[in-house]
PDB file of N, CA and C in Angstrom:
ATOM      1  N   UNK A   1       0.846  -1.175   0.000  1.00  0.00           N
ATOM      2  CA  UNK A   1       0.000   0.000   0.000  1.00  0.00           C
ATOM      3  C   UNK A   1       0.891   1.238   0.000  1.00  0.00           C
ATOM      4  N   UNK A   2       0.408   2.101  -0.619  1.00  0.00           N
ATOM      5  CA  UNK A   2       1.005   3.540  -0.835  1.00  0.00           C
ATOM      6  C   UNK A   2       0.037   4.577  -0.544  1.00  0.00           C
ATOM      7  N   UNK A   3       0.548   5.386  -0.206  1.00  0.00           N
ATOM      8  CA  UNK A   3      -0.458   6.709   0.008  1.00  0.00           C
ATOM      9  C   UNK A   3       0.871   8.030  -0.470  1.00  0.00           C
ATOM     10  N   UNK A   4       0.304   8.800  -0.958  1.00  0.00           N
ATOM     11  CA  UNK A   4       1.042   9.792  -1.713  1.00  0.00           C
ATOM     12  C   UNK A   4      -0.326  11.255  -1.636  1.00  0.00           C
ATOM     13  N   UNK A   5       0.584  12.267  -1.008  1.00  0.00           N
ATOM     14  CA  UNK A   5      -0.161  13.717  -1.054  1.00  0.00           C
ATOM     15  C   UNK A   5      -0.017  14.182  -2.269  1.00  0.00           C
ATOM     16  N   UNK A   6      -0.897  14.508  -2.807  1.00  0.00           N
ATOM     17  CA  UNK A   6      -1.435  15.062  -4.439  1.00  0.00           C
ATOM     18  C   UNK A   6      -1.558  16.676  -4.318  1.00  0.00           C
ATOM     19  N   UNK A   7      -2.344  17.165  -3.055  1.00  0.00           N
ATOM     20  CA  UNK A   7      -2.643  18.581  -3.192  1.00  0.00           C
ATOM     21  C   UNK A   7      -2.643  18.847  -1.844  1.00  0.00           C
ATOM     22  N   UNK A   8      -2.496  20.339  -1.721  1.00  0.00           N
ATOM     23  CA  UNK A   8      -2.542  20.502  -0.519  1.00  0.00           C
ATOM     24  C   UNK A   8      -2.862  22.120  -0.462  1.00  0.00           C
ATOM     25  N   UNK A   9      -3.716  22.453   0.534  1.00  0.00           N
ATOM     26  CA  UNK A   9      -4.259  24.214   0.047  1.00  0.00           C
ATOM     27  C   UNK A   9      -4.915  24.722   1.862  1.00  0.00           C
ATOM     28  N   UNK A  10      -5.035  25.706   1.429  1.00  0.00           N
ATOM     29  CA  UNK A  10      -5.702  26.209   2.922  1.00  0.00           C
ATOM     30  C   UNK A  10      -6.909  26.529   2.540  1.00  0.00           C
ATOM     31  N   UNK A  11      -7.707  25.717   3.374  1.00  0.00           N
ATOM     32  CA  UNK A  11      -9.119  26.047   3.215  1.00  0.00           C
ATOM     33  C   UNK A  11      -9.600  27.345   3.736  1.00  0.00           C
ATOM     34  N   UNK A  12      -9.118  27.945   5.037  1.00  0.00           N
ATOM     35  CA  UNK A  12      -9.796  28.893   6.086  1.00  0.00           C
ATOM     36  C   UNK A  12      -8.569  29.188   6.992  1.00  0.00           C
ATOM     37  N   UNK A  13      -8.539  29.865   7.268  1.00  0.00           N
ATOM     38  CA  UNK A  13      -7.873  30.758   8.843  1.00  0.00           C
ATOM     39  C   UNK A  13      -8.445  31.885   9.201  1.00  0.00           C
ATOM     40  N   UNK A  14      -7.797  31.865  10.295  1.00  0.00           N
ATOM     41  CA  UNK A  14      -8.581  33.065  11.589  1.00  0.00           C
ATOM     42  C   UNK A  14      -7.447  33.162  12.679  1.00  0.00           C
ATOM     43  N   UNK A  15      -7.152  34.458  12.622  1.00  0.00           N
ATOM     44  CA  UNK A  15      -6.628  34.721  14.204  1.00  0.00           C
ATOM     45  C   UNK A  15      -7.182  34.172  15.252  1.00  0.00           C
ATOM     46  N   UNK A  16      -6.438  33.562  16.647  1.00  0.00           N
ATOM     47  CA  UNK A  16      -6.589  32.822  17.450  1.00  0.00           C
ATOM     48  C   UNK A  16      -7.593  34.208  18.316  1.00  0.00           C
ATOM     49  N   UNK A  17      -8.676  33.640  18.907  1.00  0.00           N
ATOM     50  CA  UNK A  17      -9.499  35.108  19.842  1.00  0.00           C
ATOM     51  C   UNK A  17      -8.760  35.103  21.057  1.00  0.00           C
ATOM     52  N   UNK A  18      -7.892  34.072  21.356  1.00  0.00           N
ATOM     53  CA  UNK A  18      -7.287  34.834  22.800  1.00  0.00           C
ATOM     54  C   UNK A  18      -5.446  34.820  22.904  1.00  0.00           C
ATOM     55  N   UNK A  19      -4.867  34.204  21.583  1.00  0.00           N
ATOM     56  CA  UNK A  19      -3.315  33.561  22.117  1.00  0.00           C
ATOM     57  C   UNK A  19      -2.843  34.925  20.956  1.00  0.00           C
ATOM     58  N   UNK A  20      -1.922  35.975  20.922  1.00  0.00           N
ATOM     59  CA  UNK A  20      -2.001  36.964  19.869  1.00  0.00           C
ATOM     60  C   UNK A  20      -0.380  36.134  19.149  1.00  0.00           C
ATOM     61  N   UNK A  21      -0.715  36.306  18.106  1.00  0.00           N
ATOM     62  CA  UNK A  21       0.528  35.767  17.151  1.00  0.00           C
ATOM     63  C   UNK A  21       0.220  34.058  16.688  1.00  0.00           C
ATOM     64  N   UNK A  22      -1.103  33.996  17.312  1.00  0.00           N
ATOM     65  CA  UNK A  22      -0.990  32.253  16.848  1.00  0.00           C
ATOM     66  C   UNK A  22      -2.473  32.295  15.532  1.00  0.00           C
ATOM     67  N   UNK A  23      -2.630  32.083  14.660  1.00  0.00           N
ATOM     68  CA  UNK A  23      -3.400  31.349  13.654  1.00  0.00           C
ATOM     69  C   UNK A  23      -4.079  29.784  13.705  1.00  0.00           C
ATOM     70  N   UNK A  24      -5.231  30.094  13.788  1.00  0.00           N
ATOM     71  CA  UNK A  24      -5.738  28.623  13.509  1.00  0.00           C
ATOM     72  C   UNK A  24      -6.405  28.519  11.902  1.00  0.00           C
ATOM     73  N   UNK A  25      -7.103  27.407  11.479  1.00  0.00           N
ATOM     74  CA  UNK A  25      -7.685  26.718  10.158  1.00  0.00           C
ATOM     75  C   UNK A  25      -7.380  25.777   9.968  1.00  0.00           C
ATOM     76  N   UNK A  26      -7.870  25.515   8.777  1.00  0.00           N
ATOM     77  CA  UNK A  26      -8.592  24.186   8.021  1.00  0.00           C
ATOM     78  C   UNK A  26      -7.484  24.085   6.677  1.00  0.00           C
ATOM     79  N   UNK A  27      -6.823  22.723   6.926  1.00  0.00           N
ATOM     80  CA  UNK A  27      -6.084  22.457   5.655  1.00  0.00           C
ATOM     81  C   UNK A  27      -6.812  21.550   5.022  1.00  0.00           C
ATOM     82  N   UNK A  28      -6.521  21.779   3.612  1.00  0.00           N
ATOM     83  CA  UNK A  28      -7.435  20.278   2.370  1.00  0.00           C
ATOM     84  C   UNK A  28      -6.022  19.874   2.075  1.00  0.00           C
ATOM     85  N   UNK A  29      -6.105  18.434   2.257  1.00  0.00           N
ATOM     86  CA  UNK A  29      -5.157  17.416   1.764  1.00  0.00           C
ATOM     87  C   UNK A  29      -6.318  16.527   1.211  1.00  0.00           C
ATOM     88  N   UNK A  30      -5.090  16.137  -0.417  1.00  0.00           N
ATOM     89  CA  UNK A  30      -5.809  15.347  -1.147  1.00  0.00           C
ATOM     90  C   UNK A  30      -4.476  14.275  -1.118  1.00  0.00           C
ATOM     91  N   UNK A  31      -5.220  12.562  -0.703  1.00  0.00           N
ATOM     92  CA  UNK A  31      -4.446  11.176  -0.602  1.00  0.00           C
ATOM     93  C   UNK A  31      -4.466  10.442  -1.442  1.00  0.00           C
ATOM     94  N   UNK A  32      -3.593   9.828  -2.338  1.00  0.00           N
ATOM     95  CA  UNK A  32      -4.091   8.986  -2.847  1.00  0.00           C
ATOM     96  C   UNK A  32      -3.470   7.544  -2.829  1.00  0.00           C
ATOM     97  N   UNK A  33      -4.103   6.502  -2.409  1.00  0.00           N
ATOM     98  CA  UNK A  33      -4.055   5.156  -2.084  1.00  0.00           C
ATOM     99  C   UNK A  33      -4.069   4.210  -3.020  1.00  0.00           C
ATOM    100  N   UNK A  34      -3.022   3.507  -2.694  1.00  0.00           N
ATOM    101  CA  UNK A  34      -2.624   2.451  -3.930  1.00  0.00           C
ATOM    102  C   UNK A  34      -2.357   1.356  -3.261  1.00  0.00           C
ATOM    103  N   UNK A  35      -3.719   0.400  -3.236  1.00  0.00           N
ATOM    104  CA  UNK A  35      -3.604  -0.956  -2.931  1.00  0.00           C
ATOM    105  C   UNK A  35      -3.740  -1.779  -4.101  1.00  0.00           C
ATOM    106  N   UNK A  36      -2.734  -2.671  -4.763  1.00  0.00           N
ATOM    107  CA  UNK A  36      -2.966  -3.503  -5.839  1.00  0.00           C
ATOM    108  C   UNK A  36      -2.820  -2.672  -6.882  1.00  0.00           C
ATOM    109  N   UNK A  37      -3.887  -3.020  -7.557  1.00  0.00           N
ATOM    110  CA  UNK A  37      -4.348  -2.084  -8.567  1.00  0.00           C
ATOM    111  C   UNK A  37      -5.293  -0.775  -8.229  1.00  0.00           C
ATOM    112  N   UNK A  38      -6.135  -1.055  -7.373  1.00  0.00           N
ATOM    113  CA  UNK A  38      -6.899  -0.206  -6.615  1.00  0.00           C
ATOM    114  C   UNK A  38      -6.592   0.487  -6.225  1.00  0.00           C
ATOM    115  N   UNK A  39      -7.088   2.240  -6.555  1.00  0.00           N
ATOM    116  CA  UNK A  39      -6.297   3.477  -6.351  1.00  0.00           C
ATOM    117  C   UNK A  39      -7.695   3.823  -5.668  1.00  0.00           C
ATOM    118  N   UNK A  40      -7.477   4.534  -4.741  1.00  0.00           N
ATOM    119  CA  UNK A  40      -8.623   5.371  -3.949  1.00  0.00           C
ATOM    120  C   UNK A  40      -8.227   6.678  -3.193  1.00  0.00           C
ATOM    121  N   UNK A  41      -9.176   7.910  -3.464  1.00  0.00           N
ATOM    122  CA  UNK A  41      -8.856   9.640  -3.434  1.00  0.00           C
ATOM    123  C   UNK A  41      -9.815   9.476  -1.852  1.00  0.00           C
ATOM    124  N   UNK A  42      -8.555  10.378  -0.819  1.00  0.00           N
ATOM    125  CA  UNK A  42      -9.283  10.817   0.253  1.00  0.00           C
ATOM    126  C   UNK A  42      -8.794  11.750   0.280  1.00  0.00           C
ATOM    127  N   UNK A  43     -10.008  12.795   0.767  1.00  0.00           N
ATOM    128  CA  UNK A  43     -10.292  14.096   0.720  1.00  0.00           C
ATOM    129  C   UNK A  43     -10.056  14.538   2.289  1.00  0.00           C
ATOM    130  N   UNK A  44      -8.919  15.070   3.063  1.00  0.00           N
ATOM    131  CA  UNK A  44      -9.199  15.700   4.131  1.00  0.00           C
ATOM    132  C   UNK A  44      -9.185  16.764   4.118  1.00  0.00           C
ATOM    133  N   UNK A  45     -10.145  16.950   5.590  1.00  0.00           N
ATOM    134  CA  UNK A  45      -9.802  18.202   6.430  1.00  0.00           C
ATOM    135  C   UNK A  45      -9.301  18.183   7.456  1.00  0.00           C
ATOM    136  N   UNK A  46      -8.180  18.948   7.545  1.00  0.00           N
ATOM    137  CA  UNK A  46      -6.861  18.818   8.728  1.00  0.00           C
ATOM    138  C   UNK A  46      -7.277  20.251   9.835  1.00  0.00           C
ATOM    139  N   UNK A  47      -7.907  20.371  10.611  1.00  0.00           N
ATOM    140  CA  UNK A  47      -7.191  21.487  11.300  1.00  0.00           C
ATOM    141  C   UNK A  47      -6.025  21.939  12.100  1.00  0.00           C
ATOM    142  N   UNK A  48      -5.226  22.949  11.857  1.00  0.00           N
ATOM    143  CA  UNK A  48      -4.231  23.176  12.271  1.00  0.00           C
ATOM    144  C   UNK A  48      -3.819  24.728  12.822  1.00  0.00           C
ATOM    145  N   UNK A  49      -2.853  24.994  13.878  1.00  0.00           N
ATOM    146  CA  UNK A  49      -2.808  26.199  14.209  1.00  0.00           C
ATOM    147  C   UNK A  49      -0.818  26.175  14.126  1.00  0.00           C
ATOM    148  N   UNK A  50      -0.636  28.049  14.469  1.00  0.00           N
ATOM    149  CA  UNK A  50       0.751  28.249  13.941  1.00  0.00           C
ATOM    150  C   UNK A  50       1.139  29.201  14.586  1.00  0.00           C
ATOM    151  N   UNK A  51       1.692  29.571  15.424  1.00  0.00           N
ATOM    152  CA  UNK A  51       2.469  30.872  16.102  1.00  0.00           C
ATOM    153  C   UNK A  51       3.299  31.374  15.068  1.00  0.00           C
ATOM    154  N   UNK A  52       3.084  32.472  14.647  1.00  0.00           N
ATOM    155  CA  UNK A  52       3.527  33.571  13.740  1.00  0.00           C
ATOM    156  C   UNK A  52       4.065  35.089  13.907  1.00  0.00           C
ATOM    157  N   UNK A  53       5.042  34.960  13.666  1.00  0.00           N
ATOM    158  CA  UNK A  53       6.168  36.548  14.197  1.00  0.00           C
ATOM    159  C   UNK A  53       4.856  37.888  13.560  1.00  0.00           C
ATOM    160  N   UNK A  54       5.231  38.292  14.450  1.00  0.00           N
ATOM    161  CA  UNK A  54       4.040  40.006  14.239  1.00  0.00           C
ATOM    162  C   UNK A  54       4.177  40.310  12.472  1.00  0.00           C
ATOM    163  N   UNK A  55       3.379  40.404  11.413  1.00  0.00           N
ATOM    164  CA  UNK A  55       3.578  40.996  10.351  1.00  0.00           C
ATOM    165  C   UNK A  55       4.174  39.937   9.787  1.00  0.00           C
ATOM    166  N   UNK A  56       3.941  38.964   9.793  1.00  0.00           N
ATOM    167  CA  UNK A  56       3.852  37.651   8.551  1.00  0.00           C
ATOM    168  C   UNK A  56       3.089  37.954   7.565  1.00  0.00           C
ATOM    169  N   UNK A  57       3.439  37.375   6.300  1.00  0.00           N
ATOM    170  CA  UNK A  57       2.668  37.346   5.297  1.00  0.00           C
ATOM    171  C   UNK A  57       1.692  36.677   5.184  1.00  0.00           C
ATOM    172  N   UNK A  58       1.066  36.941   3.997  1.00  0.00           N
ATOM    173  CA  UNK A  58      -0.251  35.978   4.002  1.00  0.00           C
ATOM    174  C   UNK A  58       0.440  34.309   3.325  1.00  0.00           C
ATOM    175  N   UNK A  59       1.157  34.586   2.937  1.00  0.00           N
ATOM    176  CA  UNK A  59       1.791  33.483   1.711  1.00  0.00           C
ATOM    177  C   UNK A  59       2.463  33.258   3.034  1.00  0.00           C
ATOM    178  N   UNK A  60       3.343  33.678   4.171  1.00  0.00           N
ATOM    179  CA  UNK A  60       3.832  32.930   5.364  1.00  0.00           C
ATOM    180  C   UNK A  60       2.755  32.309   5.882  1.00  0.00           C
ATOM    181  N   UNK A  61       1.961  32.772   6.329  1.00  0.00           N
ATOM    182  CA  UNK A  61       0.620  31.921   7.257  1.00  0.00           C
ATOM    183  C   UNK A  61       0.557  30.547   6.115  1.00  0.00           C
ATOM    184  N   UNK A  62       0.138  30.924   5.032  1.00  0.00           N
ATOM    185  CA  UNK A  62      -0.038  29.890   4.544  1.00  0.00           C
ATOM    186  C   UNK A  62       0.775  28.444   4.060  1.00  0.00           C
ATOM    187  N   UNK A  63       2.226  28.786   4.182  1.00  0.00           N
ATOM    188  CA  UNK A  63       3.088  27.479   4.305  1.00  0.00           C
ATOM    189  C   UNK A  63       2.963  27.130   5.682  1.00  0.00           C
ATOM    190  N   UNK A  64       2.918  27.792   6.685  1.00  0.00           N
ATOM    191  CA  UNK A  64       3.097  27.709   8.024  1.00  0.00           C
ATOM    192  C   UNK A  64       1.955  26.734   8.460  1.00  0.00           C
ATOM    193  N   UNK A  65       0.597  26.620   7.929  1.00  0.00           N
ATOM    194  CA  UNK A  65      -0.612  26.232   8.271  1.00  0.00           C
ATOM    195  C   UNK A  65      -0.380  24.640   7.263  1.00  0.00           C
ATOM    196  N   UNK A  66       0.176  24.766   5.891  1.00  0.00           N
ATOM    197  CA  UNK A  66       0.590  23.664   5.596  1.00  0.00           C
ATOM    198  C   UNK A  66       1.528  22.628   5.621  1.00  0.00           C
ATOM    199  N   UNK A  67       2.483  23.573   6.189  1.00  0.00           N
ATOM    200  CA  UNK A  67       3.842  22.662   6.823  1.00  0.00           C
ATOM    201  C   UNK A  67       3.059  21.919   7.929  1.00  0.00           C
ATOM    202  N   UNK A  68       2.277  22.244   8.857  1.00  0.00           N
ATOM    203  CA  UNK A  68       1.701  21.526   9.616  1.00  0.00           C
ATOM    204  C   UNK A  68       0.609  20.493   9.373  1.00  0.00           C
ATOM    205  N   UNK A  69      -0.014  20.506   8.572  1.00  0.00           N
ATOM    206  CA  UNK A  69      -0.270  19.941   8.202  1.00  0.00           C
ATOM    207  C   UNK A  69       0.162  18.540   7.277  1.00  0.00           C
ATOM    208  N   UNK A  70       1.384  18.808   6.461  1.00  0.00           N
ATOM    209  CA  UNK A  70       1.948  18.125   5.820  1.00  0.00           C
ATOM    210  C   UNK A  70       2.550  16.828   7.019  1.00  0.00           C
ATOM    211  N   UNK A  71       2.824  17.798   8.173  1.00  0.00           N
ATOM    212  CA  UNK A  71       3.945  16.995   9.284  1.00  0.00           C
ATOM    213  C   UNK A  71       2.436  15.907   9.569  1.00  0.00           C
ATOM    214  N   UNK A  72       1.123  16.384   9.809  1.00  0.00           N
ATOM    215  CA  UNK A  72       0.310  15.349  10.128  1.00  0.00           C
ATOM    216  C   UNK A  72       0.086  14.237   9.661  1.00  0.00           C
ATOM    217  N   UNK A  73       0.038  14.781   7.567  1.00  0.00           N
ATOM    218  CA  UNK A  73      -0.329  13.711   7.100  1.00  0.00           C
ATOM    219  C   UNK A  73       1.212  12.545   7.134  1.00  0.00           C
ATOM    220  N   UNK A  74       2.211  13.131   7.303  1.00  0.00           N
ATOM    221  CA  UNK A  74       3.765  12.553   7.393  1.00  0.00           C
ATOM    222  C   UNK A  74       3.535  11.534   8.415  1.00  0.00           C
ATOM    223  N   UNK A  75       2.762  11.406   9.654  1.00  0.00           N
ATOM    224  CA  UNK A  75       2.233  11.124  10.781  1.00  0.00           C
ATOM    225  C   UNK A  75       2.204  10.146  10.864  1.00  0.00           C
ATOM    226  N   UNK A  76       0.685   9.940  10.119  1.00  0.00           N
ATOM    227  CA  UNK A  76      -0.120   9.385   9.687  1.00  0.00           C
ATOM    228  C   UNK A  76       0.281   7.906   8.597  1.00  0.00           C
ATOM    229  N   UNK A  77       1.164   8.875   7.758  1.00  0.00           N
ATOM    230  CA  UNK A  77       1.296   7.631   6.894  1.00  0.00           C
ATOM    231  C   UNK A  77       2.487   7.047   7.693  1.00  0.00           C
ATOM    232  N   UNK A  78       3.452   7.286   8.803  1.00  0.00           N
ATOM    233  CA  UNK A  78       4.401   6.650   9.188  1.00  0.00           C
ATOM    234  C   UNK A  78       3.307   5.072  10.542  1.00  0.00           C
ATOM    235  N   UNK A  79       2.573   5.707  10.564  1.00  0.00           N
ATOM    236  CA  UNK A  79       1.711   4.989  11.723  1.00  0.00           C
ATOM    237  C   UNK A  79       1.136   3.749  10.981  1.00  0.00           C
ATOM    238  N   UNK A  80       0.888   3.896  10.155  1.00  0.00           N
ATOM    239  CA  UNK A  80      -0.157   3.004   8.747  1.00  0.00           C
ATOM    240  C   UNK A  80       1.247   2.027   8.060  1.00  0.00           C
ATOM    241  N   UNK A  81       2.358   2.531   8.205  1.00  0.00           N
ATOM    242  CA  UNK A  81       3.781   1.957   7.636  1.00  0.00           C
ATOM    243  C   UNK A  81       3.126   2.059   6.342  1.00  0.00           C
ATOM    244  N   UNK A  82       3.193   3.163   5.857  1.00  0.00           N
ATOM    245  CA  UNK A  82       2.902   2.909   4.259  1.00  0.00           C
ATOM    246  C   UNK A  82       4.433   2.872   3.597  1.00  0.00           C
ATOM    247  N   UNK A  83       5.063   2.226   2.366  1.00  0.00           N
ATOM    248  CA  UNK A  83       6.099   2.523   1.455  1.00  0.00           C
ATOM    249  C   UNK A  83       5.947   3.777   0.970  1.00  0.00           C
ATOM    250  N   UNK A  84       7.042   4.254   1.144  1.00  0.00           N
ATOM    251  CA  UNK A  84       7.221   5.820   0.353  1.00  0.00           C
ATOM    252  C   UNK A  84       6.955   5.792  -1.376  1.00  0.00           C
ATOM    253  N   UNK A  85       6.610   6.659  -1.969  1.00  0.00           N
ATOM    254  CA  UNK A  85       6.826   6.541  -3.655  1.00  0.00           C
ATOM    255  C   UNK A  85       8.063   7.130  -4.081  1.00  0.00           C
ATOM    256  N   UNK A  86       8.701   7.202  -5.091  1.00  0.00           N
ATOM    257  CA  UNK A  86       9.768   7.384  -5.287  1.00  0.00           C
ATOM    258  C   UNK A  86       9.635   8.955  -5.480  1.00  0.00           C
ATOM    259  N   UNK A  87       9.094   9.526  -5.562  1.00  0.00           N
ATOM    260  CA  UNK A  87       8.490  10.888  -5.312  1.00  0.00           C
ATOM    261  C   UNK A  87       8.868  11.675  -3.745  1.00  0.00           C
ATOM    262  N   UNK A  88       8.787  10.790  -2.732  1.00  0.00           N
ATOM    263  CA  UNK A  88       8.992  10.935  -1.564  1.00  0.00           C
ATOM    264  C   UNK A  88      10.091  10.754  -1.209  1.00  0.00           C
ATOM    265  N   UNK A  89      10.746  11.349  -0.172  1.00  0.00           N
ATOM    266  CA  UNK A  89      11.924  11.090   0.675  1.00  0.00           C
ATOM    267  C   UNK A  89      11.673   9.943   1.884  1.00  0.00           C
ATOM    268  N   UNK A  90      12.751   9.137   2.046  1.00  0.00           N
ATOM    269  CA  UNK A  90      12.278   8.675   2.892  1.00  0.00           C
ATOM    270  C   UNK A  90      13.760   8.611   4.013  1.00  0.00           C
ATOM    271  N   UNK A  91      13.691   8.145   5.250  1.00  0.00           N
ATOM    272  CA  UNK A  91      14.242   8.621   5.907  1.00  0.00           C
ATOM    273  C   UNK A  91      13.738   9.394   7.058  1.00  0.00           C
ATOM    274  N   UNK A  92      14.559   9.985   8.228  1.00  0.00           N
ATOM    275  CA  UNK A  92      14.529  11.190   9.093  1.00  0.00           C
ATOM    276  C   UNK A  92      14.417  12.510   8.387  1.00  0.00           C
ATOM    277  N   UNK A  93      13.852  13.202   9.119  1.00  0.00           N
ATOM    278  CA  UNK A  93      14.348  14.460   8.561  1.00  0.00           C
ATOM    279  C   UNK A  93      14.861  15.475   9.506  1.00  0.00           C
TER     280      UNK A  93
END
């Protein structure tokens, strides 16, 4: 079995209402699963938050919200022991 991230985007964010410098939202990760021949698309929604230096960009928030995210789905597929694709690194990082 394989699982491989296809897309990855920010759905939503919002300043945190009480922690100042932290960001929360909604990441879309798109999976795709390769058992056999059998390929199958899962669609998440990740929420994730990010402590951010005063006057970040918007394009900062937004790697920041997907780097975290990415580390989840990284998580995830290490928990599941999926094989990496040759696309992927594999290893520590």
């Amino acid at each position: 079995m394989t699982l491989q991230l296809i897309d990855i985007t920010v759905r939503d964010k919002q300043a945190h209402p009480r922690l100042a410098g932290r960001v929360t939202g909604h990441v879309r990760a798109v999976l795709v699963e390769q058992l056999g021949q059998q390929e199958q698309t899962h669609d998440l929604t990740i929420p994730v938050w990010a402590d951010l230096p005063e006057g970040a960009s918007d394009a900062d928030t937004d790697m920041a919200l997907m780097l975290k995210a990415a580390d989840i789905v990284s998580r995830l597929k290490a928990s599941l022991g999926t094989t990496p694709t040759p696309s992927e690194p594999s290893g520590p990082r």
